[in-house]
C-alpha atoms as a PDB file:
ATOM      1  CA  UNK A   1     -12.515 -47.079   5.759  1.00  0.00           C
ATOM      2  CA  UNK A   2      -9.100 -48.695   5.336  1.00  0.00           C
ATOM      3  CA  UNK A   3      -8.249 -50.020   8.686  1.00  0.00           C
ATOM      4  CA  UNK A   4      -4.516 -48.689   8.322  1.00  0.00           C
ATOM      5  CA  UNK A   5      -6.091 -45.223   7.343  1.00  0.00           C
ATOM      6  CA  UNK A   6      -8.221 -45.101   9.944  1.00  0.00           C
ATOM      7  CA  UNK A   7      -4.974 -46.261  12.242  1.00  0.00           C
ATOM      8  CA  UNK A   8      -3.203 -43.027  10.944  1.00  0.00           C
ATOM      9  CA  UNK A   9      -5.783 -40.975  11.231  1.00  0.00           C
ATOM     10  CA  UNK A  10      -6.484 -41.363  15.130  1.00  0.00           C
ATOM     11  CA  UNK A  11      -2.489 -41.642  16.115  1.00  0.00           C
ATOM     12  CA  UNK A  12      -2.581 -38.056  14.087  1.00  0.00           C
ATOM     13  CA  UNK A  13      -5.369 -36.341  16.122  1.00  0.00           C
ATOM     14  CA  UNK A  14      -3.950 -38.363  19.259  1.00  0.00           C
ATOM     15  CA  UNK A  15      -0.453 -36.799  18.755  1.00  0.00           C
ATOM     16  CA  UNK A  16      -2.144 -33.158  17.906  1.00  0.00           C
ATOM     17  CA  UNK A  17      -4.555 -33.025  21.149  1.00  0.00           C
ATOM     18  CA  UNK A  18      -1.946 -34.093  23.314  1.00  0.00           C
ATOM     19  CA  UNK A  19       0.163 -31.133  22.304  1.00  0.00           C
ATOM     20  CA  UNK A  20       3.065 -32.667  20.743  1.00  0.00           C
ATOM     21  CA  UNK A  21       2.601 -30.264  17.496  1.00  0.00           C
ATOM     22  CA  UNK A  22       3.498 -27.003  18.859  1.00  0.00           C
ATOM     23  CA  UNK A  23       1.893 -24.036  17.402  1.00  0.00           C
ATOM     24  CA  UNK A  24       2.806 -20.573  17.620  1.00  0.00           C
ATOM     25  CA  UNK A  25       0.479 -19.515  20.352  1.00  0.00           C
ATOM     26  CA  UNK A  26       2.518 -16.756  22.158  1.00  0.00           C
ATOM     27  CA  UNK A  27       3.481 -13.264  21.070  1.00  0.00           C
ATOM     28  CA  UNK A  28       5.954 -11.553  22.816  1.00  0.00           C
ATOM     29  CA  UNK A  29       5.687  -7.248  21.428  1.00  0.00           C
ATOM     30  CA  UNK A  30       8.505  -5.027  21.502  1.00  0.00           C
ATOM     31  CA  UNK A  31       8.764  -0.900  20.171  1.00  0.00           C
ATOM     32  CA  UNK A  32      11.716   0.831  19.004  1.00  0.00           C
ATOM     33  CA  UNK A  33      11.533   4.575  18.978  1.00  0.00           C
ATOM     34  CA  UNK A  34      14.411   6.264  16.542  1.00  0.00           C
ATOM     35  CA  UNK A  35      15.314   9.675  15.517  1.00  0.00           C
ATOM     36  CA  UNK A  36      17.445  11.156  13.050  1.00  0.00           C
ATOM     37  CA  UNK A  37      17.967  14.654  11.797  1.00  0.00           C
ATOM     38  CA  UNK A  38      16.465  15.163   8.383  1.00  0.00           C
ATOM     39  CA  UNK A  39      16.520  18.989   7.596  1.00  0.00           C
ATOM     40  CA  UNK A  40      18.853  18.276   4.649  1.00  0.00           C
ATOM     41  CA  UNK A  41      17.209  14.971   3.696  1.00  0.00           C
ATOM     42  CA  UNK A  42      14.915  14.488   0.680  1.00  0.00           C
ATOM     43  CA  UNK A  43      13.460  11.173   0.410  1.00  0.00           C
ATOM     44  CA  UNK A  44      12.484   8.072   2.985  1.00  0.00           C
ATOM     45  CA  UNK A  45      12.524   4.675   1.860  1.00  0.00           C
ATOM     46  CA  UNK A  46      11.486   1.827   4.230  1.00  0.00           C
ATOM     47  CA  UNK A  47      10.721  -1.825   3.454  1.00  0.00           C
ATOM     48  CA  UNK A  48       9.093  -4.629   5.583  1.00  0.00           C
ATOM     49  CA  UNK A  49       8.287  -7.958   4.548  1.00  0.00           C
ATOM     50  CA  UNK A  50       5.325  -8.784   7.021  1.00  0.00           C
ATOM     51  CA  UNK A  51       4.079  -5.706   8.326  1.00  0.00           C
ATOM     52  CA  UNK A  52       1.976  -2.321   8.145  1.00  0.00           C
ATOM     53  CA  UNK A  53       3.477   1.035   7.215  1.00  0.00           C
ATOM     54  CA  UNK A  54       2.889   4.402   8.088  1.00  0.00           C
ATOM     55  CA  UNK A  55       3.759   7.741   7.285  1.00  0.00           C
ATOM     56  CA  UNK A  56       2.802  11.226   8.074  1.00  0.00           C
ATOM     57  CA  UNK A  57       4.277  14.803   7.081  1.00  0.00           C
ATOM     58  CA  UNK A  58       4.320  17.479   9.243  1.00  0.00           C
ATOM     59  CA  UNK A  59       6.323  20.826   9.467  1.00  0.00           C
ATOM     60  CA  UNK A  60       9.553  19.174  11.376  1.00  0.00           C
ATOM     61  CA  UNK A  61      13.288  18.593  10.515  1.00  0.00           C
ATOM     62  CA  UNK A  62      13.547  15.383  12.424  1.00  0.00           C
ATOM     63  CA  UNK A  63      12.092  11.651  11.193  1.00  0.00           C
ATOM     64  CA  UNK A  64      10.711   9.973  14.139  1.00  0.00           C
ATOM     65  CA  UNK A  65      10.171   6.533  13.520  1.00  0.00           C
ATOM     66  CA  UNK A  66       8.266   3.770  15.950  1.00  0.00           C
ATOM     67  CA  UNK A  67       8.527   0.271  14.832  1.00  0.00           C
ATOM     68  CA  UNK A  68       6.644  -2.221  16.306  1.00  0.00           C
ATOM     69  CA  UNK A  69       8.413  -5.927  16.632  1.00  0.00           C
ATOM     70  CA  UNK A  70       5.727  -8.513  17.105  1.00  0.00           C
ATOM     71  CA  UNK A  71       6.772 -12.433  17.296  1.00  0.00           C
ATOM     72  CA  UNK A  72       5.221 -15.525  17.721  1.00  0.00           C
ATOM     73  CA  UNK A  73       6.242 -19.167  19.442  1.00  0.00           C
ATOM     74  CA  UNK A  74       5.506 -21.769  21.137  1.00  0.00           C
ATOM     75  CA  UNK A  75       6.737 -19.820  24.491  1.00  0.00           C
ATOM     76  CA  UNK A  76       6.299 -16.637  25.169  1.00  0.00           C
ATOM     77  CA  UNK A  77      10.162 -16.810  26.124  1.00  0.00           C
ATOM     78  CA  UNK A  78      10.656 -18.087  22.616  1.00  0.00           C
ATOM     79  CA  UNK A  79       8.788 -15.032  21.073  1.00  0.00           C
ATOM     80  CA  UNK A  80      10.738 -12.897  23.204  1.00  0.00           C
ATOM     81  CA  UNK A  81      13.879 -14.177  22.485  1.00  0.00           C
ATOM     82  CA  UNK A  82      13.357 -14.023  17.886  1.00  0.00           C
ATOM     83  CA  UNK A  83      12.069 -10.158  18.972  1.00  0.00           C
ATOM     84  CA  UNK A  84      15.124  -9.205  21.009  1.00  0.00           C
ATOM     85  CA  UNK A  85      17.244 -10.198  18.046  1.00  0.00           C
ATOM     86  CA  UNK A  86      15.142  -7.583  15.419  1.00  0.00           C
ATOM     87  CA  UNK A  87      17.738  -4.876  14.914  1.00  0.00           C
ATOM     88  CA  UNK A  88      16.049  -1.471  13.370  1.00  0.00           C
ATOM     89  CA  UNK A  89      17.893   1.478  12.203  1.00  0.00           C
ATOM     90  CA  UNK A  90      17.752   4.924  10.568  1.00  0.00           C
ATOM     91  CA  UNK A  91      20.211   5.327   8.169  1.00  0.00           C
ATOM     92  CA  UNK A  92      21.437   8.144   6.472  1.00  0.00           C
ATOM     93  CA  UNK A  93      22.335   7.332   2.532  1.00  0.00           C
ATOM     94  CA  UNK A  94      23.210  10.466   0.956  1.00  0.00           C
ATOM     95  CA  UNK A  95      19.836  12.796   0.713  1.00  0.00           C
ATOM     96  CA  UNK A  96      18.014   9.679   1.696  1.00  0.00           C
ATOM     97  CA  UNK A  97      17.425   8.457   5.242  1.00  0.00           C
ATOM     98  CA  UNK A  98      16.630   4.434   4.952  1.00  0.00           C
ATOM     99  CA  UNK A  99      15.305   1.917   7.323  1.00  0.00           C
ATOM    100  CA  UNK A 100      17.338  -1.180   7.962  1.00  0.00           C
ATOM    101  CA  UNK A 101      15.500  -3.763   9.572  1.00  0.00           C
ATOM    102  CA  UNK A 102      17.871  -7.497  10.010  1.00  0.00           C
ATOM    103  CA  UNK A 103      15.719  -9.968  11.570  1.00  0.00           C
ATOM    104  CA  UNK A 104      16.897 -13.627  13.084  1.00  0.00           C
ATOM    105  CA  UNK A 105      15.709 -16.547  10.661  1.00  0.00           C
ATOM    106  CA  UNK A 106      12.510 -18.421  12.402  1.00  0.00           C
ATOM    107  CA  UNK A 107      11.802 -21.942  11.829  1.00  0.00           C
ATOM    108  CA  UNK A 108       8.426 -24.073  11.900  1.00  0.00           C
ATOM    109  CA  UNK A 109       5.472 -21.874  13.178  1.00  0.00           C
ATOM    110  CA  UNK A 110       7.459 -19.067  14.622  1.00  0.00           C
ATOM    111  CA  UNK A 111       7.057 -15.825  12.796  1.00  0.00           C
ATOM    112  CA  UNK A 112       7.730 -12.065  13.404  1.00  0.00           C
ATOM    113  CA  UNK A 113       6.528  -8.935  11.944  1.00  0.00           C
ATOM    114  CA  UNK A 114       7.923  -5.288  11.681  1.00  0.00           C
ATOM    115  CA  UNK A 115       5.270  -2.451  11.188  1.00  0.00           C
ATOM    116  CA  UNK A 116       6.408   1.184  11.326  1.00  0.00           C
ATOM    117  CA  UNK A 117       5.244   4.134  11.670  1.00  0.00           C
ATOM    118  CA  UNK A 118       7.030   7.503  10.950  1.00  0.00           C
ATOM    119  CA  UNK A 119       6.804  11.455  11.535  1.00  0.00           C
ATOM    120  CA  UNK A 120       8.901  13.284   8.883  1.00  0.00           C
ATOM    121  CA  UNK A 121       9.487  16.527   7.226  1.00  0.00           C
ATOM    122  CA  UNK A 122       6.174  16.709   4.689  1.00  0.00           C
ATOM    123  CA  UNK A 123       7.914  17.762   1.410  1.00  0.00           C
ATOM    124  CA  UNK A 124       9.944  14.555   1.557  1.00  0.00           C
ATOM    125  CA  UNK A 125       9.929  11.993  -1.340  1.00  0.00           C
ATOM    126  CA  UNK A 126       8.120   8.044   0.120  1.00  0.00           C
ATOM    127  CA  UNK A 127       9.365   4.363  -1.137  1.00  0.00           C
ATOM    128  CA  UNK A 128       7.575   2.639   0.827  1.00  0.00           C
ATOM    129  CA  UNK A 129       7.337  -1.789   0.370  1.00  0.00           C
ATOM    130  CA  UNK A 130       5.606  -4.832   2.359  1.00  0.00           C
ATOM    131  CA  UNK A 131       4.444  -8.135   1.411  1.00  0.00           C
ATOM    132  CA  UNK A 132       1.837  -8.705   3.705  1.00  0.00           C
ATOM    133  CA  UNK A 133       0.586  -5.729   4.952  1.00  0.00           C
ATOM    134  CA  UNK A 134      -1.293  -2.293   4.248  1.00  0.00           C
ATOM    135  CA  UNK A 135       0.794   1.102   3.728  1.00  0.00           C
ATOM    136  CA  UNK A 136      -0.827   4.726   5.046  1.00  0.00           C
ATOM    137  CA  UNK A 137       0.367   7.746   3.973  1.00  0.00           C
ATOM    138  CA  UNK A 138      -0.900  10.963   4.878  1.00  0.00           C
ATOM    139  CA  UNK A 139       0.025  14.485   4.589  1.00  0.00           C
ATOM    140  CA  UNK A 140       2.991  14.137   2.545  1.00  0.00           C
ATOM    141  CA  UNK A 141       3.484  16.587  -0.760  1.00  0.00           C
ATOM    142  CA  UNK A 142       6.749  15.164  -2.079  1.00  0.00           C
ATOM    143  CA  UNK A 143       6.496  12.133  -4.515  1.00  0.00           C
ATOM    144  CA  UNK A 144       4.782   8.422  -3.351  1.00  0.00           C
ATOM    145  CA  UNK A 145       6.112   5.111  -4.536  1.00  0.00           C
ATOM    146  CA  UNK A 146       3.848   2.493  -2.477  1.00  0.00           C
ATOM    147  CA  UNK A 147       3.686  -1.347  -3.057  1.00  0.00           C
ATOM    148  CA  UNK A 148       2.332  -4.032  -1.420  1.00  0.00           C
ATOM    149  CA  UNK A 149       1.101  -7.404  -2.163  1.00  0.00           C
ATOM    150  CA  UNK A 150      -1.657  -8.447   0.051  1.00  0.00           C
ATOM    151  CA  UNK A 151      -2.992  -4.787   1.905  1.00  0.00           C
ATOM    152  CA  UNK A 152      -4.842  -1.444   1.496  1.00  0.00           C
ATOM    153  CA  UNK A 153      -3.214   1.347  -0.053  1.00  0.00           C
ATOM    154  CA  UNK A 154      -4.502   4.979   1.669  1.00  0.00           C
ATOM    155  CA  UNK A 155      -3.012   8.034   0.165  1.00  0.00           C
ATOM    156  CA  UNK A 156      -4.031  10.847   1.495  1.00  0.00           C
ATOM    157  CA  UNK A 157      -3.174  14.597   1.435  1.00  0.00           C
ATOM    158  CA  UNK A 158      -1.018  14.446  -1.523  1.00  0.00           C
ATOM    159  CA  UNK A 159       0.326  16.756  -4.049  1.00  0.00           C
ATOM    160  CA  UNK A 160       3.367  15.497  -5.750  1.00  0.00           C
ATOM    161  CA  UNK A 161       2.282  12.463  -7.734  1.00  0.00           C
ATOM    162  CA  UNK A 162       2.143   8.776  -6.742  1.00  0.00           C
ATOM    163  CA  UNK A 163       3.010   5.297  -8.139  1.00  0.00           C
ATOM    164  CA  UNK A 164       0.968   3.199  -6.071  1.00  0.00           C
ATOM    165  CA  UNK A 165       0.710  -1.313  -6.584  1.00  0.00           C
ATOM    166  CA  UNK A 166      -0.954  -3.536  -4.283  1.00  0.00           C
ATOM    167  CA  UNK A 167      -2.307  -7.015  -5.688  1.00  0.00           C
ATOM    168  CA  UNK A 168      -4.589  -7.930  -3.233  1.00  0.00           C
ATOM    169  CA  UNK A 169      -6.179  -4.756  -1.612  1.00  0.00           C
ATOM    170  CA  UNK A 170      -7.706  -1.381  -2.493  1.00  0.00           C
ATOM    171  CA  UNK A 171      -5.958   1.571  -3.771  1.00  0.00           C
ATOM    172  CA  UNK A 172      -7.955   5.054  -2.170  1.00  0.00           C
ATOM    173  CA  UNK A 173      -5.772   8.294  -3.094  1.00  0.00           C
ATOM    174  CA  UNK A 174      -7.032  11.763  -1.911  1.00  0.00           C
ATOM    175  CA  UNK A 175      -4.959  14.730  -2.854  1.00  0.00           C
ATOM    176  CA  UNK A 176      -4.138  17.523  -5.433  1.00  0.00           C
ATOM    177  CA  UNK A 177      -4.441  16.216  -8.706  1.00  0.00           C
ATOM    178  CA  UNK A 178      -0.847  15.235 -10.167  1.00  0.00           C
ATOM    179  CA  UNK A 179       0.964  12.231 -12.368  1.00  0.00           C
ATOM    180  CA  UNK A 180      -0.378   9.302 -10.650  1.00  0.00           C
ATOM    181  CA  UNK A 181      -0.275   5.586 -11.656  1.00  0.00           C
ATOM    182  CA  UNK A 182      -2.070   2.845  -9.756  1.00  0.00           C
ATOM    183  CA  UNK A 183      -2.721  -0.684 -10.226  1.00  0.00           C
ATOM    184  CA  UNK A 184      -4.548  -3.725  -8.083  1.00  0.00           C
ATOM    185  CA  UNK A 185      -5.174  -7.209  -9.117  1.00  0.00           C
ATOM    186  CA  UNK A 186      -8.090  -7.705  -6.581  1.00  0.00           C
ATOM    187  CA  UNK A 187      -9.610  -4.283  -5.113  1.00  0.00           C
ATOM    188  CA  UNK A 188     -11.797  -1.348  -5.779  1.00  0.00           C
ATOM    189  CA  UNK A 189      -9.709   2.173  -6.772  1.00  0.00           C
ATOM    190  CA  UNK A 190     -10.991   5.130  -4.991  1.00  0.00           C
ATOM    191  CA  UNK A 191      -9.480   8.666  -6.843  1.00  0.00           C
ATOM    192  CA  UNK A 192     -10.509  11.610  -5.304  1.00  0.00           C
ATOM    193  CA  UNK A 193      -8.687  14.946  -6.316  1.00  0.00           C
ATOM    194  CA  UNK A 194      -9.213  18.359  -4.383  1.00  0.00           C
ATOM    195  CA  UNK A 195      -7.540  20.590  -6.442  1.00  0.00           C
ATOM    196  CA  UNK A 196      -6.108  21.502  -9.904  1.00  0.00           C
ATOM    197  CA  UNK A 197      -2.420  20.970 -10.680  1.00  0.00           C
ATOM    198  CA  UNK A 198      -0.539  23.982 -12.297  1.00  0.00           C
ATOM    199  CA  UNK A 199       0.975  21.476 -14.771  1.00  0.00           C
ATOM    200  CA  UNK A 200      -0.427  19.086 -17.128  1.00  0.00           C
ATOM    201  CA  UNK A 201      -0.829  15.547 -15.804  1.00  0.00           C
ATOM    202  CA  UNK A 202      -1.076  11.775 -16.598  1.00  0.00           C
ATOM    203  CA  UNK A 203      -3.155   9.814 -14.381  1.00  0.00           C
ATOM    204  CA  UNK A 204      -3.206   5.941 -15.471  1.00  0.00           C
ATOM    205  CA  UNK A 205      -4.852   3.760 -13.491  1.00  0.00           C
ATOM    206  CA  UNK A 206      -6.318   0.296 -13.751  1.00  0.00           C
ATOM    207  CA  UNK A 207      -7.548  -3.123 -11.595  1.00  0.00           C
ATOM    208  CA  UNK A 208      -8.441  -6.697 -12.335  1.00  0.00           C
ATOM    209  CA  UNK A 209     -11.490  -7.325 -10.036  1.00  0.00           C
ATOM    210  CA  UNK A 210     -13.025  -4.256  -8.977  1.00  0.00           C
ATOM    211  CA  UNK A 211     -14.295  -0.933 -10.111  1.00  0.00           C
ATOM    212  CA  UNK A 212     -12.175   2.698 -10.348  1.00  0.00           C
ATOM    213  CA  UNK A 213     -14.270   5.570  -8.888  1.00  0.00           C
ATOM    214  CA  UNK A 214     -12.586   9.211 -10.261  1.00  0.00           C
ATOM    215  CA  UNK A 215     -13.800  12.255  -8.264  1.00  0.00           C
ATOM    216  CA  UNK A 216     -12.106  15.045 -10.540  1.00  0.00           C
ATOM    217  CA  UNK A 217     -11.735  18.494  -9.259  1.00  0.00           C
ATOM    218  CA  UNK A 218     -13.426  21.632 -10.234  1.00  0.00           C
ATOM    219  CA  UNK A 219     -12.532  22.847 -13.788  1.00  0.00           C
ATOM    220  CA  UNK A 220     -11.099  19.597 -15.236  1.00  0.00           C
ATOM    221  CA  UNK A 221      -9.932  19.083 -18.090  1.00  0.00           C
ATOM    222  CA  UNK A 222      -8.289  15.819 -19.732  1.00  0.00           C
ATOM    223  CA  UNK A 223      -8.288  13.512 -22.593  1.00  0.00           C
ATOM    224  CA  UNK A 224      -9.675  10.475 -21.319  1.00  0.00           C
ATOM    225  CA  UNK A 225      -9.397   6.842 -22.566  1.00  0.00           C
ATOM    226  CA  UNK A 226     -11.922   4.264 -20.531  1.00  0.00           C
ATOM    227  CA  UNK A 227     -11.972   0.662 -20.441  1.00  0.00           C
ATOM    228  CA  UNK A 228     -14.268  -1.649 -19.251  1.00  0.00           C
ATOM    229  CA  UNK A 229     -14.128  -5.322 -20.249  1.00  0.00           C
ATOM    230  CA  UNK A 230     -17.388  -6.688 -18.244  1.00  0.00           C
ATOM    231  CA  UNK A 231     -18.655  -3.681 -16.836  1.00  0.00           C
ATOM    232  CA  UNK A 232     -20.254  -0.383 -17.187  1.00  0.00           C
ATOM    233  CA  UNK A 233     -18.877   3.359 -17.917  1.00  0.00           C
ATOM    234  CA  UNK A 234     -20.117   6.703 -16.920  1.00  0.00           C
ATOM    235  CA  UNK A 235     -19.260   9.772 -16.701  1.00  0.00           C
ATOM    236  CA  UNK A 236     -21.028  12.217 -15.354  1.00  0.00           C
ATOM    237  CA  UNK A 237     -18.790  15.719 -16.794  1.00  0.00           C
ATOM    238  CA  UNK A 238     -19.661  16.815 -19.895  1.00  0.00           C
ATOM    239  CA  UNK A 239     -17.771  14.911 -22.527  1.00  0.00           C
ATOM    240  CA  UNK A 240     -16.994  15.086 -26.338  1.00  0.00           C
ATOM    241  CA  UNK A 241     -16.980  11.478 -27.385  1.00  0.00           C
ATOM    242  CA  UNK A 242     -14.735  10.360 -29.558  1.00  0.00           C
ATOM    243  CA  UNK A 243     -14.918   6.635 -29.447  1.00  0.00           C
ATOM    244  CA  UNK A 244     -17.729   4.450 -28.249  1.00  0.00           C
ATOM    245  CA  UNK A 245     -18.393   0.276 -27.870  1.00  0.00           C
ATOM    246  CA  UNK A 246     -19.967  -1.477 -24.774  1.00  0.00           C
ATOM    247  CA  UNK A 247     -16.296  -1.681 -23.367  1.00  0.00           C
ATOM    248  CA  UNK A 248     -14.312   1.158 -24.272  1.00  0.00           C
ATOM    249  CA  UNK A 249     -14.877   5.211 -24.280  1.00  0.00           C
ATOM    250  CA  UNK A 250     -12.716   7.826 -25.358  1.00  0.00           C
ATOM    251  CA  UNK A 251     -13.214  11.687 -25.570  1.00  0.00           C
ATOM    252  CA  UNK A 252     -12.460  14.781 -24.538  1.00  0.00           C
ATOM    253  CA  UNK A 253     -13.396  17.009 -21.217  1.00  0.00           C
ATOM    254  CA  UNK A 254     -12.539  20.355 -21.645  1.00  0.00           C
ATOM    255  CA  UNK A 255      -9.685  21.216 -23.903  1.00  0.00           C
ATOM    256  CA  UNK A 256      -7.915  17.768 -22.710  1.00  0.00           C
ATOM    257  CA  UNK A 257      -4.947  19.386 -20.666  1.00  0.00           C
ATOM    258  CA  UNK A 258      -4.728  16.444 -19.035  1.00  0.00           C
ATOM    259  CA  UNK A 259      -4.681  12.214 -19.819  1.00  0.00           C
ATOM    260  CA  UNK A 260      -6.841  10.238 -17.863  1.00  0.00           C
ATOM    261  CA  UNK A 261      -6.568   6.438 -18.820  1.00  0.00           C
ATOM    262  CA  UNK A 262      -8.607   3.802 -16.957  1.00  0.00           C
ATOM    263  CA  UNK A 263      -8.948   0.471 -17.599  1.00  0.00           C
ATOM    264  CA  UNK A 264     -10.394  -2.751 -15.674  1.00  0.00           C
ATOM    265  CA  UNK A 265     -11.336  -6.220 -16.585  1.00  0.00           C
ATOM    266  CA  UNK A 266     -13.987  -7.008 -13.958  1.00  0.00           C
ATOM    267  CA  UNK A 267     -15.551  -4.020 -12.765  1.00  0.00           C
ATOM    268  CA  UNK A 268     -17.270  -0.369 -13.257  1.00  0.00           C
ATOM    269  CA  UNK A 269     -15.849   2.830 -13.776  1.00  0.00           C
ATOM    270  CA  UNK A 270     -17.412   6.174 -12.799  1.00  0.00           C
ATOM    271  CA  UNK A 271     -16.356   9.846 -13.401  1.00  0.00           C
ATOM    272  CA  UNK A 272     -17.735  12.859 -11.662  1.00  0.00           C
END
């Protein structure tokens, strides 16, 4: 070895074990309960960058909202400090209540993180965004717009259609059947719908690297339109076909009320 490498190198792990690099080794946790009035309200957005969110419906006219502040430092005094300066609110925006989250910029290994986790009225409509983080929903029959970039996307409960995005993370939705469009770069797509819809719908889902399972419910009826680049199909409801290859099916269940389109690159996809 070079003898001015091998100089470097020991100063480095010299300076490291000796704790001159400080790491972020404390956290310091804080929670922030809020409640607003939302009998007149009809939607609830709330976005976190690094963070979990989650949201339940019940039969109340109040949103209840717990956030959990978690920071990191070199001190637990540090951590404390970067969490005491997190300022959460509830804010009313016309029919929409919004969180507002500020948080105090953090430099070297310092971090801090925001999850929350709300009670609200159930026939509310969801916006719901992280980065880093998964996003539960449960219980909730207004509309869904969910999207995360690395995290699990649980949906379930539903019954007034979803738009749900993660790209690193599965997608498992469990509800009334309704419009619903889903899409993951790296995760298996669980669909499981309990019951009819009264109105026709358009379900349109699709992932990179993983396989869509559809659990239709009783009585369906849909075009469908099934893609499958290196992977299998099946379908296991009896199905006019109308279009067949090693990658692609289309046909007809039922008289087609519905559209059911499905596609995936790397992966299976199964109907029952």
């Amino acid at each position: 070895m070079n003898r001015n490498v091998f100089v470097v190198f020991v100063m480095s792990a010299i300076i490291f074990t000796s704790g001159c690099i400080s790491m972020a080794n404390e956290k310091y946790t804080k929670e922030v309960n809020l409640t607003i009035p939302a009998a007149q309200a009809e939607s609830f957005k709330a976005e976190t960058h690094n963070g979990n969110i989650k949201v339940e419906g019940s039969q109340t006219t109040i949103c209840n909202l717990t956030a959990t502040i978690v920071a990191k430092a070199d001190t637990e005094e540090a951590a404390q400090k970067i969490a005491e300066q997190v300022k959460i609110e509830l804010v009313p925006e016309g029919n929409s209540i919004n969180v507002r989250i500020e948080k105090p910029s953090v430099s070297g290994f310092a971090n801090v993180s925001v999850s929350l986790d709300a009670n609200l009225p159930a026939g509310m409509n969801l916006s719901l965004k992280t980065h880093n983080g998964k996003i539960n929903s449960s219980n909730i029959i207004g509309t869904i717009k969910a999207n995360t970039h690395n995290g699990k996307i649980t949906v379930a409960g539903a019954a007034g259609g979803a738009d749900l995005l993660t790209h690193n993370g599965k997608i498992k939705y469990t509800g009334t059947l309704a419009d619903l469009k889903f899409e993951t770069h790296n995760g298996d797509a669980d669909i499981t719908c309990t019951a009819q819809s009264s109105t026709p719908c358009d379900i349109s889902g699709k992932t990179h690297n993983g396989s869509i399972s559809f659990t239709a419910p009783e009585n369906f009826s849909a075009a469908i339109d099934l893609s499958a680049h290196s992977g299998s199909i099946r379908v296991d409801l009896p199905v006019t076909v109308t279009e067949k290859s090693e990658e692609r099916l289309k046909g007809t269940i039922g008289d087609g009320r519905d559209k059911l389109c499905l596609k995936t690159h790397n992966g299976s996809i199964k109907i029952k």
